[in-house]
N, C-alpha and C. Protein backbone atom coordinates (compact mmCIF):
# COMPACT_ATOMS: atom_id res chain seq x y z
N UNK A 1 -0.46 15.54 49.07
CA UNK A 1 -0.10 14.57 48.06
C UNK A 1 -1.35 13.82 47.63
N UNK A 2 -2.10 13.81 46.54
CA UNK A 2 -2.34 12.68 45.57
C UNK A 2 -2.15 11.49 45.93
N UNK A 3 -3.21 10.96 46.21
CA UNK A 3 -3.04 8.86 46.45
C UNK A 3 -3.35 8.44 44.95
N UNK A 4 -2.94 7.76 44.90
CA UNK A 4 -3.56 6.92 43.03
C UNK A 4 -5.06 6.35 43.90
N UNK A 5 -6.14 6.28 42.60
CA UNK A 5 -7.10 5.89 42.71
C UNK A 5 -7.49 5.27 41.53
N UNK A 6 -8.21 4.10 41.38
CA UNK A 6 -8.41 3.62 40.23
C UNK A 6 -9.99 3.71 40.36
N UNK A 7 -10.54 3.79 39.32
CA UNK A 7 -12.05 3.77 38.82
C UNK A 7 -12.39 2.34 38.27
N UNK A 8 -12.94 1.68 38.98
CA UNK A 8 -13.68 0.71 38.67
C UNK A 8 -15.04 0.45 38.22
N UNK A 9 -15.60 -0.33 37.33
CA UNK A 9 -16.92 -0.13 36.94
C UNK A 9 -18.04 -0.48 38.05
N UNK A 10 -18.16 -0.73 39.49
CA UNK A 10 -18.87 -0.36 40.69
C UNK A 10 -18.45 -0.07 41.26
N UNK A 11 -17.69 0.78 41.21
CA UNK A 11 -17.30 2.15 41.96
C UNK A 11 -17.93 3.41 42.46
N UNK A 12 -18.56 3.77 43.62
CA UNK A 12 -19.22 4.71 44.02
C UNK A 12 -18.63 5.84 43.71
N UNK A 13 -18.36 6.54 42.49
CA UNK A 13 -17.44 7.87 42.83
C UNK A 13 -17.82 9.40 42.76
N UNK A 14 -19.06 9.04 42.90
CA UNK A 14 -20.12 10.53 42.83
C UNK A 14 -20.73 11.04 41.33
N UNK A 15 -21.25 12.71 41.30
CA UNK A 15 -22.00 12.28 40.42
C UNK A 15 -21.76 14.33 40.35
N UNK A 16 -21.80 14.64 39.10
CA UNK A 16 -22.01 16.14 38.98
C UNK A 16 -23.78 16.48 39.19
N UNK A 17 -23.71 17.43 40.08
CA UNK A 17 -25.10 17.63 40.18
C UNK A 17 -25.27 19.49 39.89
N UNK A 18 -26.57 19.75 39.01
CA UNK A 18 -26.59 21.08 38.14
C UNK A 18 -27.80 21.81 39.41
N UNK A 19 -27.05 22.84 39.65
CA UNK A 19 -28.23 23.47 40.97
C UNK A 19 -28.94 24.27 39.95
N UNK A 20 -29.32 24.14 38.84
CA UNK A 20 -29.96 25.49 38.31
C UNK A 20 -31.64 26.00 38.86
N UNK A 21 -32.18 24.99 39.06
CA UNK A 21 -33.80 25.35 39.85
C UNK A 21 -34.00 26.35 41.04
N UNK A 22 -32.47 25.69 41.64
CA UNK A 22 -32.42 26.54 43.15
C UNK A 22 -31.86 27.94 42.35
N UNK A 23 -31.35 28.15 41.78
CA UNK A 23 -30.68 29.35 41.44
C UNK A 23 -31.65 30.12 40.40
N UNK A 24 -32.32 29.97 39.77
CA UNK A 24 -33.84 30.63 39.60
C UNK A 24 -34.77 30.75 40.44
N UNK A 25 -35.00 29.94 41.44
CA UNK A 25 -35.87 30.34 42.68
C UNK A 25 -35.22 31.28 42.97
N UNK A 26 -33.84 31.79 43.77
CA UNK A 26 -33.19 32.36 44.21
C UNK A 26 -33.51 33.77 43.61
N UNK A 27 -33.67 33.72 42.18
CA UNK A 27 -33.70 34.80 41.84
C UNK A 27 -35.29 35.86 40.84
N UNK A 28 -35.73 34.43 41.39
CA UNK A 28 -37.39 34.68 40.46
C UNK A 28 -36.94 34.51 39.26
N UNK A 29 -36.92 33.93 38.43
CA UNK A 29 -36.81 33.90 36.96
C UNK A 29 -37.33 32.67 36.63
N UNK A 30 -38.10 32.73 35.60
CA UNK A 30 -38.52 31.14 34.99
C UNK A 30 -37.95 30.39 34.32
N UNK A 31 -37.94 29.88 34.16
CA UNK A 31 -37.09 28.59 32.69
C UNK A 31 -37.07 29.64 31.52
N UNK A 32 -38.85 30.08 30.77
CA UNK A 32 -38.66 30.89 30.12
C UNK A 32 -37.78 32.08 29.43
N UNK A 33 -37.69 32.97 30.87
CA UNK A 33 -37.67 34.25 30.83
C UNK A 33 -36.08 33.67 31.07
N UNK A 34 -35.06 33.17 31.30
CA UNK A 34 -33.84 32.05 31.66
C UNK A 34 -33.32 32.08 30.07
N UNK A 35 -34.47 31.37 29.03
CA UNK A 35 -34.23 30.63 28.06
C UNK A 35 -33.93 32.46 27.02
N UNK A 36 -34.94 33.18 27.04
CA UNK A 36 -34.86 34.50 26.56
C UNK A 36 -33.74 35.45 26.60
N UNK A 37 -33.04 35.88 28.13
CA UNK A 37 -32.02 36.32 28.72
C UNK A 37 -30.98 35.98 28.13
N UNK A 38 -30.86 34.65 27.77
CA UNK A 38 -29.75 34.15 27.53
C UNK A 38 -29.21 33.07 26.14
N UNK A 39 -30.48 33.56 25.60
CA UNK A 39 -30.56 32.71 24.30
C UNK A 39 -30.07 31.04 24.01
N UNK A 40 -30.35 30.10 25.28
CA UNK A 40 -30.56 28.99 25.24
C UNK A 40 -32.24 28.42 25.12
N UNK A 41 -32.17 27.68 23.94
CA UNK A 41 -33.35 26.52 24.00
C UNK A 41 -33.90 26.53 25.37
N UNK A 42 -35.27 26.48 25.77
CA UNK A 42 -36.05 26.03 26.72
C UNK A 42 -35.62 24.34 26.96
N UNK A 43 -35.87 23.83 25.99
CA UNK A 43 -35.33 21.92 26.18
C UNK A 43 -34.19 22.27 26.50
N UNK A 44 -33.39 22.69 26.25
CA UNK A 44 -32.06 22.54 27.22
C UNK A 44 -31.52 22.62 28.18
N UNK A 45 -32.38 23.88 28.95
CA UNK A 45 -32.71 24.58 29.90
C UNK A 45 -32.79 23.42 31.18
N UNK A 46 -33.84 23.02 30.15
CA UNK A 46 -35.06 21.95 31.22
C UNK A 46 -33.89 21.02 31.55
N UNK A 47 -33.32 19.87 30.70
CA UNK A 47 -32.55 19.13 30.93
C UNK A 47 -31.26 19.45 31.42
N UNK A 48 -30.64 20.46 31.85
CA UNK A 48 -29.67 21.04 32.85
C UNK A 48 -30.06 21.11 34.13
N UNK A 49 -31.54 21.53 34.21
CA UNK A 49 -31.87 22.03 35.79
C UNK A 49 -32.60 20.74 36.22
N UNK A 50 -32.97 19.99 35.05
CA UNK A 50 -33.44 18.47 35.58
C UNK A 50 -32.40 17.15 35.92
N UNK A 51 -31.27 17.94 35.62
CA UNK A 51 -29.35 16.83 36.13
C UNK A 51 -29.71 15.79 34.70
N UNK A 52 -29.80 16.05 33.61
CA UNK A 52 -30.44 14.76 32.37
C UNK A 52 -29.32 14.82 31.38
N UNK A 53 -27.94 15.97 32.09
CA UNK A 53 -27.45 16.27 30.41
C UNK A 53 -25.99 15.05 31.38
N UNK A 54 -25.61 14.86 30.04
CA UNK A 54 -24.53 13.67 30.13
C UNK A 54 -23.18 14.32 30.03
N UNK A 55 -23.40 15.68 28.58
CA UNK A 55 -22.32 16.54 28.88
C UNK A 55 -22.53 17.73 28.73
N UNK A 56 -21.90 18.75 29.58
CA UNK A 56 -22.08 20.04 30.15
C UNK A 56 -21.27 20.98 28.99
N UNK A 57 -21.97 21.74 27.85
CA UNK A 57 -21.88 22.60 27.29
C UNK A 57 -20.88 23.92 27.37
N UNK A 58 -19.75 24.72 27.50
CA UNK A 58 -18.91 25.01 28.07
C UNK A 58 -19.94 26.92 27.52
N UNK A 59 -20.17 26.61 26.63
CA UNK A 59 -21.15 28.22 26.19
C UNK A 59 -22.39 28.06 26.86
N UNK A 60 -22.78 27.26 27.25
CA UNK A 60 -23.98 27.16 27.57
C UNK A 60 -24.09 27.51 29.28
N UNK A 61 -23.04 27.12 29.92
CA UNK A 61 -22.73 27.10 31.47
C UNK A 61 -21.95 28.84 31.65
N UNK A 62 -21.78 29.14 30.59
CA UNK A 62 -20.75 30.55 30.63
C UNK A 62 -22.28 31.35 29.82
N UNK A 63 -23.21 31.28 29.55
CA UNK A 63 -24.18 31.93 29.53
C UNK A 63 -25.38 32.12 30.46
N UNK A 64 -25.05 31.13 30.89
CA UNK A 64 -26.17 30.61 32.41
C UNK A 64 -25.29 31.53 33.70
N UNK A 65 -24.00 31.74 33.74
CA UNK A 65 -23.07 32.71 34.55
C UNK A 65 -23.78 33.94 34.08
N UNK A 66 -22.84 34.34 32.98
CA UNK A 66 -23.54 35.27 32.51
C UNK A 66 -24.84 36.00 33.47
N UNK A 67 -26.31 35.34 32.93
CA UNK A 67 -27.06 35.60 33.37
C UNK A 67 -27.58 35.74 34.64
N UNK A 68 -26.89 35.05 35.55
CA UNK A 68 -27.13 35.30 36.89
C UNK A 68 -25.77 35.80 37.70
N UNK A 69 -24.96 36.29 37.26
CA UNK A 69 -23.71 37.03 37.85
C UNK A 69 -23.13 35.85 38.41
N UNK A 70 -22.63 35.08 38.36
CA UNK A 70 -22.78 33.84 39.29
C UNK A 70 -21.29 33.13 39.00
N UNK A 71 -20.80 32.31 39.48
CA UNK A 71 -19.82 31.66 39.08
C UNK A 71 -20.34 29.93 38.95
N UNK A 72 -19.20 29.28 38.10
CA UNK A 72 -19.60 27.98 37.49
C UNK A 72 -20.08 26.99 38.66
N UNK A 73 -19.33 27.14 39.99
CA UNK A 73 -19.44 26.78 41.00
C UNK A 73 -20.58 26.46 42.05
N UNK A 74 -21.64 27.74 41.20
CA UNK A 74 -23.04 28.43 41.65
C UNK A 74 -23.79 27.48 40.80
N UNK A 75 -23.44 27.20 39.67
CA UNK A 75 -24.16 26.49 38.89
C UNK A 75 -24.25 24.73 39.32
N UNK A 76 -23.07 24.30 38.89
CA UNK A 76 -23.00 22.97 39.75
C UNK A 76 -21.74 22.26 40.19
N UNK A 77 -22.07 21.00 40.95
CA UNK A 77 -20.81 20.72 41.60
C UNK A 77 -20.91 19.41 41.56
N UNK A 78 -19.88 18.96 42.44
CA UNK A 78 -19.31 17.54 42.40
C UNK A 78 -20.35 17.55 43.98
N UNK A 79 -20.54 15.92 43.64
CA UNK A 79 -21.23 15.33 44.81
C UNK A 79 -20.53 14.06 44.86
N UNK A 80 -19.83 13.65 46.48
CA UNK A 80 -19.13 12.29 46.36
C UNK A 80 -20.50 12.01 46.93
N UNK A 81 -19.85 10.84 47.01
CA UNK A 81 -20.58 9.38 47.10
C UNK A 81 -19.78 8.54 48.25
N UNK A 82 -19.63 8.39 49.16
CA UNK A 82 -19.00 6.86 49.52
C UNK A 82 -19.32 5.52 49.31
């Protein structure tokens, strides 16, 4: 069961965090050769794997799959907070 939770404005309630750096290490690929593969902008690139974007692109995260066989999950996740 679901507890109700309310969101308050200082509320610790975590934070989406984008693994994409680790997941190019993982696989040798550069930002570049990333941005080429998959026909996203390099600046966009950057600001996904740098956690800078505010909102997460739904073609852009399903091309980043795409490219690394990967699921959305692989890409990024929820991080609580207490």
């Amino acid at each position: 069961m679901i507890t109700e939770k309310i969101i308050l404005w200082d509320t610790k309630y975590g934070r989406i965090r984008c693994n994409l750096y680790k997941l190019m290490k993982s696989k040798k690929i550069t930002l570049y050769q990333l941005s080429r593969l998959s026909n996203i902008r390099p600046e966009v690139i950057k600001k996904y794997a740098d956690n800078q974007m505010m909102r997460y692109d739904t073609s852009v995260l399903s091309k980043i799959c795409f490219v690394f066989n990967c699921s959305i999950s692989d890409v990024i996740e929820y991080v609580y907070k207490k």
